[in-house]
N, C-alpha and C. Protein backbone atom coordinates (compact mmCIF):
# COMPACT_ATOMS: atom_id res chain seq x y z
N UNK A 1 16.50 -120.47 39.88
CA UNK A 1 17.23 -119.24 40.16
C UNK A 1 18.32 -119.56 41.18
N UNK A 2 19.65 -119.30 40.86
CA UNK A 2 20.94 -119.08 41.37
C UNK A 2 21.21 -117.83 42.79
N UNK A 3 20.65 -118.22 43.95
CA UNK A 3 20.58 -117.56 44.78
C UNK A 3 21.70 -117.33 45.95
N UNK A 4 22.82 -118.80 45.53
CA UNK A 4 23.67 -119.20 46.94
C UNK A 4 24.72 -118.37 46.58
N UNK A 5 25.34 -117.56 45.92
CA UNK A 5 26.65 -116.68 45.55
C UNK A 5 25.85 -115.19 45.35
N UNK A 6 24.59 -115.02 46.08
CA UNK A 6 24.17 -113.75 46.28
C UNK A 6 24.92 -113.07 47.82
N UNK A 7 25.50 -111.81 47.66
CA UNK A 7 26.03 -111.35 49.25
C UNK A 7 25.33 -110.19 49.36
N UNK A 8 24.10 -109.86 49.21
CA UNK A 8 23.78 -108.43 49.30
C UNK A 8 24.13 -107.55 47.83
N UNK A 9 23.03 -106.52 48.59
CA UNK A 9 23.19 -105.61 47.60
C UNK A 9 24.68 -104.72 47.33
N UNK A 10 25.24 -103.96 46.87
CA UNK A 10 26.15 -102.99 47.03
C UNK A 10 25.91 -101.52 47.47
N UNK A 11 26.57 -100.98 47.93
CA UNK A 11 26.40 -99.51 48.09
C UNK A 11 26.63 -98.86 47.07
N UNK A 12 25.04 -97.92 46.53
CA UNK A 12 25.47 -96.99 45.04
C UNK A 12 25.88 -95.95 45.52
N UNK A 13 26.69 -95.24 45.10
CA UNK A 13 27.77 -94.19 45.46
C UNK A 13 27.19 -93.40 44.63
N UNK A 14 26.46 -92.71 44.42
CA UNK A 14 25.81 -92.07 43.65
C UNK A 14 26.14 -90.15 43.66
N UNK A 15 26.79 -89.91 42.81
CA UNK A 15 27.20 -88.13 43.47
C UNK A 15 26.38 -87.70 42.07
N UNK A 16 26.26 -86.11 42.76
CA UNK A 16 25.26 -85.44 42.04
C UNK A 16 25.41 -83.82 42.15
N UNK A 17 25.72 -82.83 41.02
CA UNK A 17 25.57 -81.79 41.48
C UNK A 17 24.74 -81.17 41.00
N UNK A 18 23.65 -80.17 41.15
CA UNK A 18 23.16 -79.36 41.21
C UNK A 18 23.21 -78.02 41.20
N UNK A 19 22.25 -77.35 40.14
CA UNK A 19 22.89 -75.55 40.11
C UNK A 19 21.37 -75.03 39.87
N UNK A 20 20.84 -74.23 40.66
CA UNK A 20 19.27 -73.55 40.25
C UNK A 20 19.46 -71.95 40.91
N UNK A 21 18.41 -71.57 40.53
CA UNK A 21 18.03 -70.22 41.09
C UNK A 21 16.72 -70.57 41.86
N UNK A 22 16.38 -69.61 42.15
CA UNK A 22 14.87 -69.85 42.92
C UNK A 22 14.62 -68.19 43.28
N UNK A 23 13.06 -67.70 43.13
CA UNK A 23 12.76 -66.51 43.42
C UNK A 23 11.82 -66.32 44.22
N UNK A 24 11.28 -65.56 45.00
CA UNK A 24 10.23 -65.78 45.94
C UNK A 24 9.15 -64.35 46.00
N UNK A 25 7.95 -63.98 46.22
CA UNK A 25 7.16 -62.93 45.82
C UNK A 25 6.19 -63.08 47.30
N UNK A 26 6.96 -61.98 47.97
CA UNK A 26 5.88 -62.29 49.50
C UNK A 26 4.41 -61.27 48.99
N UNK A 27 3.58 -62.14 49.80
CA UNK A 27 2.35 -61.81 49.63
C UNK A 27 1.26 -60.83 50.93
N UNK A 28 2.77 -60.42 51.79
CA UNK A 28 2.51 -59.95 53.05
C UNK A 28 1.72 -60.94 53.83
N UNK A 29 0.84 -60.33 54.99
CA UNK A 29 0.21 -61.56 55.88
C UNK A 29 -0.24 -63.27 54.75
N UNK A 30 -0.66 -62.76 53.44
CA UNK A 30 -1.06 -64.13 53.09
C UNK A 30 -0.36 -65.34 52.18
N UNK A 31 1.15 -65.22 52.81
CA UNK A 31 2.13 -65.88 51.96
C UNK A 31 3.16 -65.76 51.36
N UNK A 32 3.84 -66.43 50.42
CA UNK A 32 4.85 -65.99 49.57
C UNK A 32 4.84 -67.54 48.34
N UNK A 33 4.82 -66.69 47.43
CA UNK A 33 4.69 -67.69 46.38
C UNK A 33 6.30 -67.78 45.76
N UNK A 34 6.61 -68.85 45.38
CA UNK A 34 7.98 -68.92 44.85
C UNK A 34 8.08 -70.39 44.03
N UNK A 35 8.61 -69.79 43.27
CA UNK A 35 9.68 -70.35 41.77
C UNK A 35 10.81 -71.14 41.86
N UNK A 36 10.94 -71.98 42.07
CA UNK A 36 12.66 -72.72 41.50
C UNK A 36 12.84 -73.38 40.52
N UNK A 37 13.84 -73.34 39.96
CA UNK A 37 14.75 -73.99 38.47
C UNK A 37 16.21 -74.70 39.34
N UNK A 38 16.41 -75.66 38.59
CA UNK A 38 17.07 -77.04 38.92
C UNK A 38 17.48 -77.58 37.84
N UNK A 39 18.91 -77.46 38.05
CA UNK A 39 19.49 -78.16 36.26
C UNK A 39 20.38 -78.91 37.09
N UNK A 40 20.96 -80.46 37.22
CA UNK A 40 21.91 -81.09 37.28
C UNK A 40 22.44 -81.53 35.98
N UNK A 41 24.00 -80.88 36.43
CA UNK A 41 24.94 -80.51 35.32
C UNK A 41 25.91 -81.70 35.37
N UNK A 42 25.92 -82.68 36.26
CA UNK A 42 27.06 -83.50 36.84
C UNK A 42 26.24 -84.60 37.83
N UNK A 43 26.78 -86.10 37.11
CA UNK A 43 26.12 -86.79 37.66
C UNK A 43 26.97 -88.46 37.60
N UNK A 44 26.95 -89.23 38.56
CA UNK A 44 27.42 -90.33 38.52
C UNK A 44 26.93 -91.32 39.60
N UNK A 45 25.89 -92.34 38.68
CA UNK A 45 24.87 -93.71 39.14
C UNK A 45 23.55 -92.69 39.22
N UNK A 46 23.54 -91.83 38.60
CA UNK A 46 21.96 -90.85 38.76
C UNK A 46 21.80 -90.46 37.75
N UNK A 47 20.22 -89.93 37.31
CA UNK A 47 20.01 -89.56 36.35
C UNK A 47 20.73 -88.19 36.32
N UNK A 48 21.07 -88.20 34.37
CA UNK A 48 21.62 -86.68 33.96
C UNK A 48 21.01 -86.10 33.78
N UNK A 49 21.29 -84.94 33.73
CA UNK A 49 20.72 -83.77 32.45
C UNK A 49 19.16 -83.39 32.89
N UNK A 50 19.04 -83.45 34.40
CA UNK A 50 17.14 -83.66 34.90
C UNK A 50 17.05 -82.05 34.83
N UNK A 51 15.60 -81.06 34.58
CA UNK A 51 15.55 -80.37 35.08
C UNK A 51 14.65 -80.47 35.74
N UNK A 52 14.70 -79.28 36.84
CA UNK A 52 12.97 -79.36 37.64
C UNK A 52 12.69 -78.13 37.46
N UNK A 53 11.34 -78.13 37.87
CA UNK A 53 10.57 -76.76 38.26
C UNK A 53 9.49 -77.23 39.30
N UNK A 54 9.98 -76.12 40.04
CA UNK A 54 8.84 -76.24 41.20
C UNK A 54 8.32 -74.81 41.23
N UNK A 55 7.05 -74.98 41.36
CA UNK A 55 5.97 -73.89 41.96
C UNK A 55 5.06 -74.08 43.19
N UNK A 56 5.44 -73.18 44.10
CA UNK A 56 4.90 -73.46 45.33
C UNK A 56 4.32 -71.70 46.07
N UNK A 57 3.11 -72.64 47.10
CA UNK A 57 2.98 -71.13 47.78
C UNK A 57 3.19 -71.84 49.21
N UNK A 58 3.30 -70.48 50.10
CA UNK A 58 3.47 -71.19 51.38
C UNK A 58 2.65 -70.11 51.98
N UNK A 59 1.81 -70.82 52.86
CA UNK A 59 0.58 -70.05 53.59
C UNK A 59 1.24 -69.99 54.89
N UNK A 60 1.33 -68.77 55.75
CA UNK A 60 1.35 -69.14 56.97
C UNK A 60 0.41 -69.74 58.29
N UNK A 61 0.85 -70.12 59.32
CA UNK A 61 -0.59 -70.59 59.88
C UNK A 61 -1.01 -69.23 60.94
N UNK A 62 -0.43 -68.55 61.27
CA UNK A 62 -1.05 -67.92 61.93
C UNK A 62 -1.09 -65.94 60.88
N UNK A 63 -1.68 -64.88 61.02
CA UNK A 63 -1.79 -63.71 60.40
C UNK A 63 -1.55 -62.91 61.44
């Protein structure tokens, strides 16, 4: 293996845009549960066309 004309890695310049909604459903003292959607529409050195979904709750620590 040809190692002596190695200089490092390069910097990936990687741009990315992103467009979602997200909704949220408080649960009074015990939380709020919420929804997001994630479509990247625009992408360069990154994956395209990803969607996400996230489902999450968030507990508080104190009531």
């Amino acid at each position: 293996m040809f190692i002596d004309h190695f200089h490092g890695y390069v910097k990936i310049r990687y741009k990315s845009i992103d467009v979602g909604v997200r909704y949220g459903y408080c649960l009074g003292v015990y939380g709020t549960l919420r929804f997001a959607y994630v479509r990247r529409v625009r992408a360069k050195s990154y994956p395209q066309q990803v969607n996400s979904f996230i489902f999450s709750y968030l507990l508080p620590f104190s009531f």
